[in-house]
PDB file of N, CA and C in Angstrom:
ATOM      1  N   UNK A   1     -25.854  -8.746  28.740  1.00  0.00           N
ATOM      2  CA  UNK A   1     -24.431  -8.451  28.825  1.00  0.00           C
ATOM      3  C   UNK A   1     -23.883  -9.084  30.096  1.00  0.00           C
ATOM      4  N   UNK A   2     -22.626 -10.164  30.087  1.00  0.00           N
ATOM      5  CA  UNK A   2     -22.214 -10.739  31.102  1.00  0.00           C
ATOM      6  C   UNK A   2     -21.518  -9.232  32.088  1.00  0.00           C
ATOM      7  N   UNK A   3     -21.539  -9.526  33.318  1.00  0.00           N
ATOM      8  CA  UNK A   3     -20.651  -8.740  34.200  1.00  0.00           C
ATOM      9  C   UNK A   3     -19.455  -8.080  33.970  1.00  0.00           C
ATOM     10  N   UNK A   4     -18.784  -9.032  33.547  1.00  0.00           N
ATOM     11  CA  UNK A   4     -16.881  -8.917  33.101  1.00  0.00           C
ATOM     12  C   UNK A   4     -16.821  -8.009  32.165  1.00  0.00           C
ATOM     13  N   UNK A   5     -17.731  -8.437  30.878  1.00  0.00           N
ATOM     14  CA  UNK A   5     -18.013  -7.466  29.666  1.00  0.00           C
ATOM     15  C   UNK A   5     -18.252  -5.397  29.875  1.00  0.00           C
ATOM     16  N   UNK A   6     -19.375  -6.295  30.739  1.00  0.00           N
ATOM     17  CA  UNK A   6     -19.883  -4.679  31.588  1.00  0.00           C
ATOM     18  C   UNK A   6     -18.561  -3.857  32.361  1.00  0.00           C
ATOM     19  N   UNK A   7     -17.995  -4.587  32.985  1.00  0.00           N
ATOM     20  CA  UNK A   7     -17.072  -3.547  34.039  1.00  0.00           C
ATOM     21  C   UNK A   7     -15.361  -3.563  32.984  1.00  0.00           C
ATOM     22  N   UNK A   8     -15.179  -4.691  32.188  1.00  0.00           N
ATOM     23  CA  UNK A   8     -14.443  -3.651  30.882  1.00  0.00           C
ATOM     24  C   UNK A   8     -15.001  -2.901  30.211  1.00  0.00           C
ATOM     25  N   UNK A   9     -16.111  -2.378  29.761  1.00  0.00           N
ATOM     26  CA  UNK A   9     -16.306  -1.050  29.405  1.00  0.00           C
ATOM     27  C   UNK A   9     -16.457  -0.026  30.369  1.00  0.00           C
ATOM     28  N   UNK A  10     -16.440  -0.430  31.472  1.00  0.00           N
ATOM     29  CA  UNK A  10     -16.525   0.772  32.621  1.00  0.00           C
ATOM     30  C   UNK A  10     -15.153   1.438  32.768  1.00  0.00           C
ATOM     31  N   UNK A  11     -14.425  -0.138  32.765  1.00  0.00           N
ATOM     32  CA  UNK A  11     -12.952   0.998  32.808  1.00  0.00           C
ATOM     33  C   UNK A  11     -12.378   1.246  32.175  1.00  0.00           C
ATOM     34  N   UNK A  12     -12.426   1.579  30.544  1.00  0.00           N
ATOM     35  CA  UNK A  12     -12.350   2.413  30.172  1.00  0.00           C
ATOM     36  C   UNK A  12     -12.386   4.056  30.420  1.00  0.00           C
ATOM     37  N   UNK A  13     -13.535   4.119  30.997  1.00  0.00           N
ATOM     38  CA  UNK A  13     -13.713   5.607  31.713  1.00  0.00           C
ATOM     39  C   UNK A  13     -12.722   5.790  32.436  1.00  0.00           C
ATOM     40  N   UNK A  14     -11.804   6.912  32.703  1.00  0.00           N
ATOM     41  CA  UNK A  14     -10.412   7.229  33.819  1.00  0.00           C
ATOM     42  C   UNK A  14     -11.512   7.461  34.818  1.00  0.00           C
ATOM     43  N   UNK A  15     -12.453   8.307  34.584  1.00  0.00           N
ATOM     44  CA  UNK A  15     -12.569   8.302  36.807  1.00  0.00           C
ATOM     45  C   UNK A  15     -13.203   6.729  37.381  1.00  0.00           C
ATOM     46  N   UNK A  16     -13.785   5.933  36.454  1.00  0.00           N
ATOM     47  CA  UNK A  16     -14.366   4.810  37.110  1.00  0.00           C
ATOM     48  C   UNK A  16     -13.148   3.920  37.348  1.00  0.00           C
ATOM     49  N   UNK A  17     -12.394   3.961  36.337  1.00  0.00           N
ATOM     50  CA  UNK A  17     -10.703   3.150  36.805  1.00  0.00           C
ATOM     51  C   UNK A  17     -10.234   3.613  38.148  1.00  0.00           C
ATOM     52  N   UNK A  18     -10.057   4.760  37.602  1.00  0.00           N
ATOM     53  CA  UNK A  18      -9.705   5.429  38.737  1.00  0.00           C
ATOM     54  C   UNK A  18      -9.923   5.251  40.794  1.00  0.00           C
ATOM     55  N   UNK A  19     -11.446   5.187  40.502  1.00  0.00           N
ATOM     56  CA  UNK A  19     -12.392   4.795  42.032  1.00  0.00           C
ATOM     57  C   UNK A  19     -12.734   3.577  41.944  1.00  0.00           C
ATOM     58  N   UNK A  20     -12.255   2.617  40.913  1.00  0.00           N
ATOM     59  CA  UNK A  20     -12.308   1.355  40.898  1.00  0.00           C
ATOM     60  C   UNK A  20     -11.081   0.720  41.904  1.00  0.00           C
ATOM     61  N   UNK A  21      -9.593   1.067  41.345  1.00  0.00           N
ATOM     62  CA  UNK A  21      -8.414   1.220  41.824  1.00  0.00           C
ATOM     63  C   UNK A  21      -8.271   1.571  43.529  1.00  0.00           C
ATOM     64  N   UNK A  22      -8.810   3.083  43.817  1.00  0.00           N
ATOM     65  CA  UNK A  22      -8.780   3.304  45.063  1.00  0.00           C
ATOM     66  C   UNK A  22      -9.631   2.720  45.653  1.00  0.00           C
ATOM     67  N   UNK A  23     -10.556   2.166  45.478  1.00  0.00           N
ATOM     68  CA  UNK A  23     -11.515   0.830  45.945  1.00  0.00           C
ATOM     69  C   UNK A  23     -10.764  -0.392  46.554  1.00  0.00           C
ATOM     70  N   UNK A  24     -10.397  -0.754  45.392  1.00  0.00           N
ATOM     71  CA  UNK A  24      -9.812  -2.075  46.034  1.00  0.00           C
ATOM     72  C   UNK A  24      -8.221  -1.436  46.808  1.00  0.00           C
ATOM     73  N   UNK A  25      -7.965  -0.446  46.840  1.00  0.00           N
ATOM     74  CA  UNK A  25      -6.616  -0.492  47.489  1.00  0.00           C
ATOM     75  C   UNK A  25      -6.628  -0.122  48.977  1.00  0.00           C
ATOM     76  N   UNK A  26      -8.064  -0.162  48.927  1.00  0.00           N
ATOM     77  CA  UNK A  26      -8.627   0.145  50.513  1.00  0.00           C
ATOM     78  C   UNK A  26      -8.746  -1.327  51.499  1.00  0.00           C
ATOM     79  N   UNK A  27      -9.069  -2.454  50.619  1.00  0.00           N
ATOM     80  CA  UNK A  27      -9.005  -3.561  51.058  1.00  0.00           C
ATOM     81  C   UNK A  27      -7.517  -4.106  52.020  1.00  0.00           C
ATOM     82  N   UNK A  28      -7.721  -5.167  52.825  1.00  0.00           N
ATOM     83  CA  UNK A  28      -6.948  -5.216  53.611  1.00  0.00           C
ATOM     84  C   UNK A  28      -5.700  -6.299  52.889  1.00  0.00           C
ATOM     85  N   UNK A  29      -6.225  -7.015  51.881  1.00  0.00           N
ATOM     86  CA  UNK A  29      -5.669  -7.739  51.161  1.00  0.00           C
ATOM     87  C   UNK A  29      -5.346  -7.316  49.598  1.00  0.00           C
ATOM     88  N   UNK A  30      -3.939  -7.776  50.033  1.00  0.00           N
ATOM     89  CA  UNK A  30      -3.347  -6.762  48.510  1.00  0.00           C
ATOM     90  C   UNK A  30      -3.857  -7.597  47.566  1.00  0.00           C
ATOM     91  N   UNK A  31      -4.078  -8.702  47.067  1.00  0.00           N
ATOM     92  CA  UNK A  31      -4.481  -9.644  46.264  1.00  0.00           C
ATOM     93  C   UNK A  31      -5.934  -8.887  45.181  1.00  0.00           C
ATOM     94  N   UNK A  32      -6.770  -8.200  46.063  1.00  0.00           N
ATOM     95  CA  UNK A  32      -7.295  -7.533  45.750  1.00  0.00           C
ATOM     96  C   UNK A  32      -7.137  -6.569  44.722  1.00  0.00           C
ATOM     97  N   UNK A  33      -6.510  -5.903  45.187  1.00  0.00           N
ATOM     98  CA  UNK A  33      -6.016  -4.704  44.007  1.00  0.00           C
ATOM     99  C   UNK A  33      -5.252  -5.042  43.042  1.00  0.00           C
ATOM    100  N   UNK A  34      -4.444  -6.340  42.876  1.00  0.00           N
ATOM    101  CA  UNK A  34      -3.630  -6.644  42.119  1.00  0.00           C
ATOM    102  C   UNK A  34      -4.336  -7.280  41.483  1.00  0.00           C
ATOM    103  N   UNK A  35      -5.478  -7.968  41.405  1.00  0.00           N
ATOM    104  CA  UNK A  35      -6.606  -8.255  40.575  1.00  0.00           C
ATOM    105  C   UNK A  35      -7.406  -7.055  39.748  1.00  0.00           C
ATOM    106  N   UNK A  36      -7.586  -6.031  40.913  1.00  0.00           N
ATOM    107  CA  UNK A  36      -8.053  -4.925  40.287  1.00  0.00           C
ATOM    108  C   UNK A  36      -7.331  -4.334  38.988  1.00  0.00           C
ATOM    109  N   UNK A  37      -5.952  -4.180  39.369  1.00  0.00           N
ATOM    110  CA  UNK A  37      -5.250  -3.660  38.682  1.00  0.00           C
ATOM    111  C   UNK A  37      -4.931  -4.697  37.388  1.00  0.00           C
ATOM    112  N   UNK A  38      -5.085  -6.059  37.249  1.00  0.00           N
ATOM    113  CA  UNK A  38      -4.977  -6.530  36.191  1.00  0.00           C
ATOM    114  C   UNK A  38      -6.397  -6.475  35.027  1.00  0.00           C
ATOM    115  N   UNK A  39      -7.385  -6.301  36.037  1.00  0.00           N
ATOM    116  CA  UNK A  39      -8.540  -5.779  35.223  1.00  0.00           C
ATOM    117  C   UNK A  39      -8.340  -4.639  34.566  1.00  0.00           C
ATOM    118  N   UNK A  40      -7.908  -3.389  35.417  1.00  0.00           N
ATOM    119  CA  UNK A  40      -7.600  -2.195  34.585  1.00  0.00           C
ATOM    120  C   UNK A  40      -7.054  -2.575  33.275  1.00  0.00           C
ATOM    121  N   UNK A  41      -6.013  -3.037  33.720  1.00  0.00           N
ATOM    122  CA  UNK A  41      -4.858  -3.458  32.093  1.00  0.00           C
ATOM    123  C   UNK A  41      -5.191  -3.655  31.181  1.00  0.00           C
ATOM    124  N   UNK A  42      -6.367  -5.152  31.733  1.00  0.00           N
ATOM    125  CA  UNK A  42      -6.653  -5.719  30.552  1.00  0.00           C
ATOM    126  C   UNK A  42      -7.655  -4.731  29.685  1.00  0.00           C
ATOM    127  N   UNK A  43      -8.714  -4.034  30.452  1.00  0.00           N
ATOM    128  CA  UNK A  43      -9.511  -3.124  29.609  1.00  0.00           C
ATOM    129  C   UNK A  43      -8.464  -2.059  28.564  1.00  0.00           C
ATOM    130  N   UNK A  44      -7.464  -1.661  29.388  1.00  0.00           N
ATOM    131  CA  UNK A  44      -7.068  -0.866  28.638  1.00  0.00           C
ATOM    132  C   UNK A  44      -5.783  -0.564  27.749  1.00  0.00           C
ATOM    133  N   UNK A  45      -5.681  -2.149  26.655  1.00  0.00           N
ATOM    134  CA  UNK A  45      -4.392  -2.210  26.286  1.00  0.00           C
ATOM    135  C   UNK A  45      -3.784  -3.656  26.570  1.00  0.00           C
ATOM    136  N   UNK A  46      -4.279  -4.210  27.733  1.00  0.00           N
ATOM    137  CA  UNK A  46      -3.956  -5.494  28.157  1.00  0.00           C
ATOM    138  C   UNK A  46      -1.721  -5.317  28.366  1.00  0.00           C
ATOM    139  N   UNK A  47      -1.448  -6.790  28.467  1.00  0.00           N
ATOM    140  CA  UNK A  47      -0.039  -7.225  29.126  1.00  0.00           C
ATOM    141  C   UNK A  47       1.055  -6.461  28.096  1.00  0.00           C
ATOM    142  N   UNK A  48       0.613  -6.804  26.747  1.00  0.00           N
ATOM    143  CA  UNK A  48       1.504  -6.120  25.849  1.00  0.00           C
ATOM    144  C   UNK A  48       2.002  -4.936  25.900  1.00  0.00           C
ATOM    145  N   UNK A  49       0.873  -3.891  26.196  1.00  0.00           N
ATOM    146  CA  UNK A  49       0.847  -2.316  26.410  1.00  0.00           C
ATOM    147  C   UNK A  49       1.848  -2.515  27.426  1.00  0.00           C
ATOM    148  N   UNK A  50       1.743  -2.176  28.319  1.00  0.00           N
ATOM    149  CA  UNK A  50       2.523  -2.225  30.018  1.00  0.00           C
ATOM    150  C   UNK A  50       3.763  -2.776  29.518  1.00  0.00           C
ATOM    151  N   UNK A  51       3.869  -4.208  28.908  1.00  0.00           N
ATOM    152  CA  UNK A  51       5.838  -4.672  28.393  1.00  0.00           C
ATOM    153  C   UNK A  51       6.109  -3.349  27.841  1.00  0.00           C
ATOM    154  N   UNK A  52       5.633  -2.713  27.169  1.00  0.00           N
ATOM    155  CA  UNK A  52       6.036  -2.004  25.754  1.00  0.00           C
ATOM    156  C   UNK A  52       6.621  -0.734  26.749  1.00  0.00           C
ATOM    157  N   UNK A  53       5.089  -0.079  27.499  1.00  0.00           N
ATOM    158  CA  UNK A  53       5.998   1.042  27.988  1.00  0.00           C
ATOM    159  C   UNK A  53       6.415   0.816  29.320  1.00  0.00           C
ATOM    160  N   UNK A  54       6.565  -0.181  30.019  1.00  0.00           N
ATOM    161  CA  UNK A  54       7.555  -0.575  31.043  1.00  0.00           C
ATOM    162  C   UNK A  54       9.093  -1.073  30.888  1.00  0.00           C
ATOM    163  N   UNK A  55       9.128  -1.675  29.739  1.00  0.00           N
ATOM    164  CA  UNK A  55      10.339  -2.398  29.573  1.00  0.00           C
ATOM    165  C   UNK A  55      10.160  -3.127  30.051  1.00  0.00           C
ATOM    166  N   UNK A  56       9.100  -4.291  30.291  1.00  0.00           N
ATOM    167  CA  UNK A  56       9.014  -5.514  30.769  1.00  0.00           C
ATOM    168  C   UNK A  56       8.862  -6.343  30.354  1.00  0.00           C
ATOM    169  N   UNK A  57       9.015  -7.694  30.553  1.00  0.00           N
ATOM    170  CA  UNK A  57       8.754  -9.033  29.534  1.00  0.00           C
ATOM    171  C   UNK A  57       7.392  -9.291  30.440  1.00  0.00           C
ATOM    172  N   UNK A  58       6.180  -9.771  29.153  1.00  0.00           N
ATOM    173  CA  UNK A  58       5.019 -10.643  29.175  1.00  0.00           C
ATOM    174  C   UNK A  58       5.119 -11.352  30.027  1.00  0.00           C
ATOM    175  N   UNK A  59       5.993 -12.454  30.057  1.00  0.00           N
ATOM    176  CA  UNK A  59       5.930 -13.811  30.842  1.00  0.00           C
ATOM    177  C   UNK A  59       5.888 -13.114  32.245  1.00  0.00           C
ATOM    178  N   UNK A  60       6.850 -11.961  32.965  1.00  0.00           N
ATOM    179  CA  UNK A  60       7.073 -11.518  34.010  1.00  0.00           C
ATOM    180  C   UNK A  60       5.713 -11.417  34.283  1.00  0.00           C
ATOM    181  N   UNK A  61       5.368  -9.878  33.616  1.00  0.00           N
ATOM    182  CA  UNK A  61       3.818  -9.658  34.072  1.00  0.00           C
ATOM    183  C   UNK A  61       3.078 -10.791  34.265  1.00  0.00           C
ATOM    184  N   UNK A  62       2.923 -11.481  33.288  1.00  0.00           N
ATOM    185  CA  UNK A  62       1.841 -12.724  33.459  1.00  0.00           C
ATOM    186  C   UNK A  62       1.707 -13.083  34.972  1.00  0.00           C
ATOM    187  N   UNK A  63       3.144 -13.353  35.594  1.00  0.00           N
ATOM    188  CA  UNK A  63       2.811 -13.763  36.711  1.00  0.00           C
ATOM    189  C   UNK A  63       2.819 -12.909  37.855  1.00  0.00           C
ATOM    190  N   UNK A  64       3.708 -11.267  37.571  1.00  0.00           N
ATOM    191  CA  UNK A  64       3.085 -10.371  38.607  1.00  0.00           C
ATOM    192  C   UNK A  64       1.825  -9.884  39.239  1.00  0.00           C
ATOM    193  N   UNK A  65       1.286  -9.992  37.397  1.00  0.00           N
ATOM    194  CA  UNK A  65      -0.535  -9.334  38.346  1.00  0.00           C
ATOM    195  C   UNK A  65      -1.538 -10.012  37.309  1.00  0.00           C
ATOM    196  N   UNK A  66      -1.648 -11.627  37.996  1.00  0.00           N
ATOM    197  CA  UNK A  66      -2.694 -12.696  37.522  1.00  0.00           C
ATOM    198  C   UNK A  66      -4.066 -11.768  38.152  1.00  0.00           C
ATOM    199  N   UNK A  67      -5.068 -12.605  37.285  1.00  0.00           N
ATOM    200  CA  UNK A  67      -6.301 -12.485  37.627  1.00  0.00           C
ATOM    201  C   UNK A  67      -6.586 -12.483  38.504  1.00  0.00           C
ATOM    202  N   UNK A  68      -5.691 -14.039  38.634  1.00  0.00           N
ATOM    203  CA  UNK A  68      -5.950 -14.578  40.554  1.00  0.00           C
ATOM    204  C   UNK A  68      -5.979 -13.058  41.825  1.00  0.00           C
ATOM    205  N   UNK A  69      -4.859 -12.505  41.226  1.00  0.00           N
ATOM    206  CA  UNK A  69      -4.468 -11.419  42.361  1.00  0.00           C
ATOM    207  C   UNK A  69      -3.208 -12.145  43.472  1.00  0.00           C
ATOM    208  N   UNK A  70      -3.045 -13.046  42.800  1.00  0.00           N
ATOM    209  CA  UNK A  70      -2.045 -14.059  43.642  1.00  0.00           C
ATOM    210  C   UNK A  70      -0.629 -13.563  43.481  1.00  0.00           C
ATOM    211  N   UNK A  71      -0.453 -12.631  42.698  1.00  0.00           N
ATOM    212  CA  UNK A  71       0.818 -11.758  42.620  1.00  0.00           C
ATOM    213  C   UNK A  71       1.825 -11.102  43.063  1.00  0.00           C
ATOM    214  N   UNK A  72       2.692 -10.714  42.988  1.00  0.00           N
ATOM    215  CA  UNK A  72       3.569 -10.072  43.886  1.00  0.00           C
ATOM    216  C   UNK A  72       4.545  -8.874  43.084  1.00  0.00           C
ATOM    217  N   UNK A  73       3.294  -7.963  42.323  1.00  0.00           N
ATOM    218  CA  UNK A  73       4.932  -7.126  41.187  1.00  0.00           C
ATOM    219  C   UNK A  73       5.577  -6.030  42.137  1.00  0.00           C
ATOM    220  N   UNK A  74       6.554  -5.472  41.587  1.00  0.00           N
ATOM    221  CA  UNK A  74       7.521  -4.669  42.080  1.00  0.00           C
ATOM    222  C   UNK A  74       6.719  -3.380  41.849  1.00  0.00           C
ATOM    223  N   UNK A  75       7.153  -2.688  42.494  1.00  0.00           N
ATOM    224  CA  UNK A  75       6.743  -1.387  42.300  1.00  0.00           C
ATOM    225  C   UNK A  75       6.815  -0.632  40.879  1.00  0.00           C
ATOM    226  N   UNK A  76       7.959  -1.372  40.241  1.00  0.00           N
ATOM    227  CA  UNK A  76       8.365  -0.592  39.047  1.00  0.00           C
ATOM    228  C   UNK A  76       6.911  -0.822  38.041  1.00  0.00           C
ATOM    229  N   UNK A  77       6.850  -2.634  38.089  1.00  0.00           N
ATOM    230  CA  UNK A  77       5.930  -3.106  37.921  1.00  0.00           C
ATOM    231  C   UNK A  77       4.128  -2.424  37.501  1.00  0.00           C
ATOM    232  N   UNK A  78       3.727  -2.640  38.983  1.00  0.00           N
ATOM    233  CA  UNK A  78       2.968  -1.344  39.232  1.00  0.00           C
ATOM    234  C   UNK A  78       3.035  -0.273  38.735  1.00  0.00           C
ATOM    235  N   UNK A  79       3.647   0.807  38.928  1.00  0.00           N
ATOM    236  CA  UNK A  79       4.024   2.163  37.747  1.00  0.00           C
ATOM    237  C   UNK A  79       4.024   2.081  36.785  1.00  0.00           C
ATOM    238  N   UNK A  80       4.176   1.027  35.634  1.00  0.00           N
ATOM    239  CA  UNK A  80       4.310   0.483  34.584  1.00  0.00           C
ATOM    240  C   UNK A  80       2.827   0.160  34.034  1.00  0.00           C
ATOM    241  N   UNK A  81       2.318  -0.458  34.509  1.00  0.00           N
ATOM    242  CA  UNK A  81       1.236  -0.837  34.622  1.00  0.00           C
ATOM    243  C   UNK A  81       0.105   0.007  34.630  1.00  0.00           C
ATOM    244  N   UNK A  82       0.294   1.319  35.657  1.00  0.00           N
ATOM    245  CA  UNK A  82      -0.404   2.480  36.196  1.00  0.00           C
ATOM    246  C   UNK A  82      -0.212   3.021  34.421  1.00  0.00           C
ATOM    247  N   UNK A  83       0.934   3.697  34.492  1.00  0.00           N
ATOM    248  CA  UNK A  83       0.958   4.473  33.511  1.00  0.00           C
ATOM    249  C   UNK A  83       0.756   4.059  32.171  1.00  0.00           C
ATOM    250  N   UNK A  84       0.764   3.338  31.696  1.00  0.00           N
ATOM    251  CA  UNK A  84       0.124   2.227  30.334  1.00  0.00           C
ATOM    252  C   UNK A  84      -1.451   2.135  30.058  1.00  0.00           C
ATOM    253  N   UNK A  85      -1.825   2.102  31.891  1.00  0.00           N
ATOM    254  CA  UNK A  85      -3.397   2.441  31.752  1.00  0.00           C
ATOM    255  C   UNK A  85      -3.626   3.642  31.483  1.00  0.00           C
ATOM    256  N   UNK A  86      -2.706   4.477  31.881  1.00  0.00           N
ATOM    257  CA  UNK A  86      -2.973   6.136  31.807  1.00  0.00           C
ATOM    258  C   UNK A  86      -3.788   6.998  32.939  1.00  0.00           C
ATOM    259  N   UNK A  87      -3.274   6.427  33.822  1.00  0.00           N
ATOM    260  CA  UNK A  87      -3.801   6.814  35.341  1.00  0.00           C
ATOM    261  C   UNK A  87      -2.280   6.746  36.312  1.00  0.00           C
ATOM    262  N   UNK A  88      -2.904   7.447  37.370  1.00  0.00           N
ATOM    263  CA  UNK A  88      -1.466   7.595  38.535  1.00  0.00           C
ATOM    264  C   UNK A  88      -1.407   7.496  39.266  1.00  0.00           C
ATOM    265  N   UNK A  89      -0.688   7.618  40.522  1.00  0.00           N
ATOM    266  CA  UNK A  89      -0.981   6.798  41.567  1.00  0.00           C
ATOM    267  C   UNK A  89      -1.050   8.055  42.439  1.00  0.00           C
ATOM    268  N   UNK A  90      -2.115   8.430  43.808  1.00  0.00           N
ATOM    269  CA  UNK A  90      -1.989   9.822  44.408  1.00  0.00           C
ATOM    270  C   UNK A  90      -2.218   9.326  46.040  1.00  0.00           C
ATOM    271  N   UNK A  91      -2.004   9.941  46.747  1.00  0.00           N
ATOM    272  CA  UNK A  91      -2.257   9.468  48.025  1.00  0.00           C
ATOM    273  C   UNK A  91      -2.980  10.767  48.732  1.00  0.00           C
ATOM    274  N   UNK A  92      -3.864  10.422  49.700  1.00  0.00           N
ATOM    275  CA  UNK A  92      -4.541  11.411  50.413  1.00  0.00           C
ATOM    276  C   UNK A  92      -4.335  10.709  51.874  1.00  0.00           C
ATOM    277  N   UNK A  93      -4.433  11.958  52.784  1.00  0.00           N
ATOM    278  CA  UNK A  93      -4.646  11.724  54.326  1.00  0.00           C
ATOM    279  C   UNK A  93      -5.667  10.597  54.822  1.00  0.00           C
ATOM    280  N   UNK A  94      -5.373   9.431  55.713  1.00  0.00           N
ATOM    281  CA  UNK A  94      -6.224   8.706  56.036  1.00  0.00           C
ATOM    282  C   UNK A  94      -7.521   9.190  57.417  1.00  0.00           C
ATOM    283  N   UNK A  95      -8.170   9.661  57.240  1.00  0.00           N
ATOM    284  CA  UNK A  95      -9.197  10.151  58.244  1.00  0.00           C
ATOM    285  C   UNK A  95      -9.623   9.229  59.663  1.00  0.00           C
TER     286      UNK A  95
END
């Protein structure tokens, strides 16, 4: 089983998305997570899902949250995205 294969069936699972997500959003480079977060997607529903319940056009996404991570979406974006995967966004105290 290639890698890629392996960690789309991982995220499937909500808590591995989940600590997948707060993983990379720990990184110092957002590029990171916006990769992360296009992995989520794609496991779960991919670009279509997210237009549908964001109200967003494809082409947009396409280039908000590339593979690359070279992206730049809006927050709405993001939320859109979040919630399509079916996960949310939470914040805790930094230690």
């Amino acid at each position: 089983m290639k890698h890629t294969d392996w960690l789309q069936n991982q995220l499937k699972n909500d808590a591995f998305a989940a600590q997948y997500l707060t993983q990379a959003a720990q990184d110092l480079e957002p590029g990171v997570f916006i990769a992360a977060l296009r992995h989520v997607v794609d496991a779960r529903g991919g670009l279509a899902k997210v237009a549908d319940v964001g109200n967003l056009s494809k082409a947009s996404l396409y280039k908000a949250i590339p593979h690359s991570g070279k992206g730049n979406p809006t927050a709405r974006t993001m939320f859109a995205a979040l919630r399509a995967s079916g996960l949310n966004l939470t914040f805790t105290a930094a230690h």
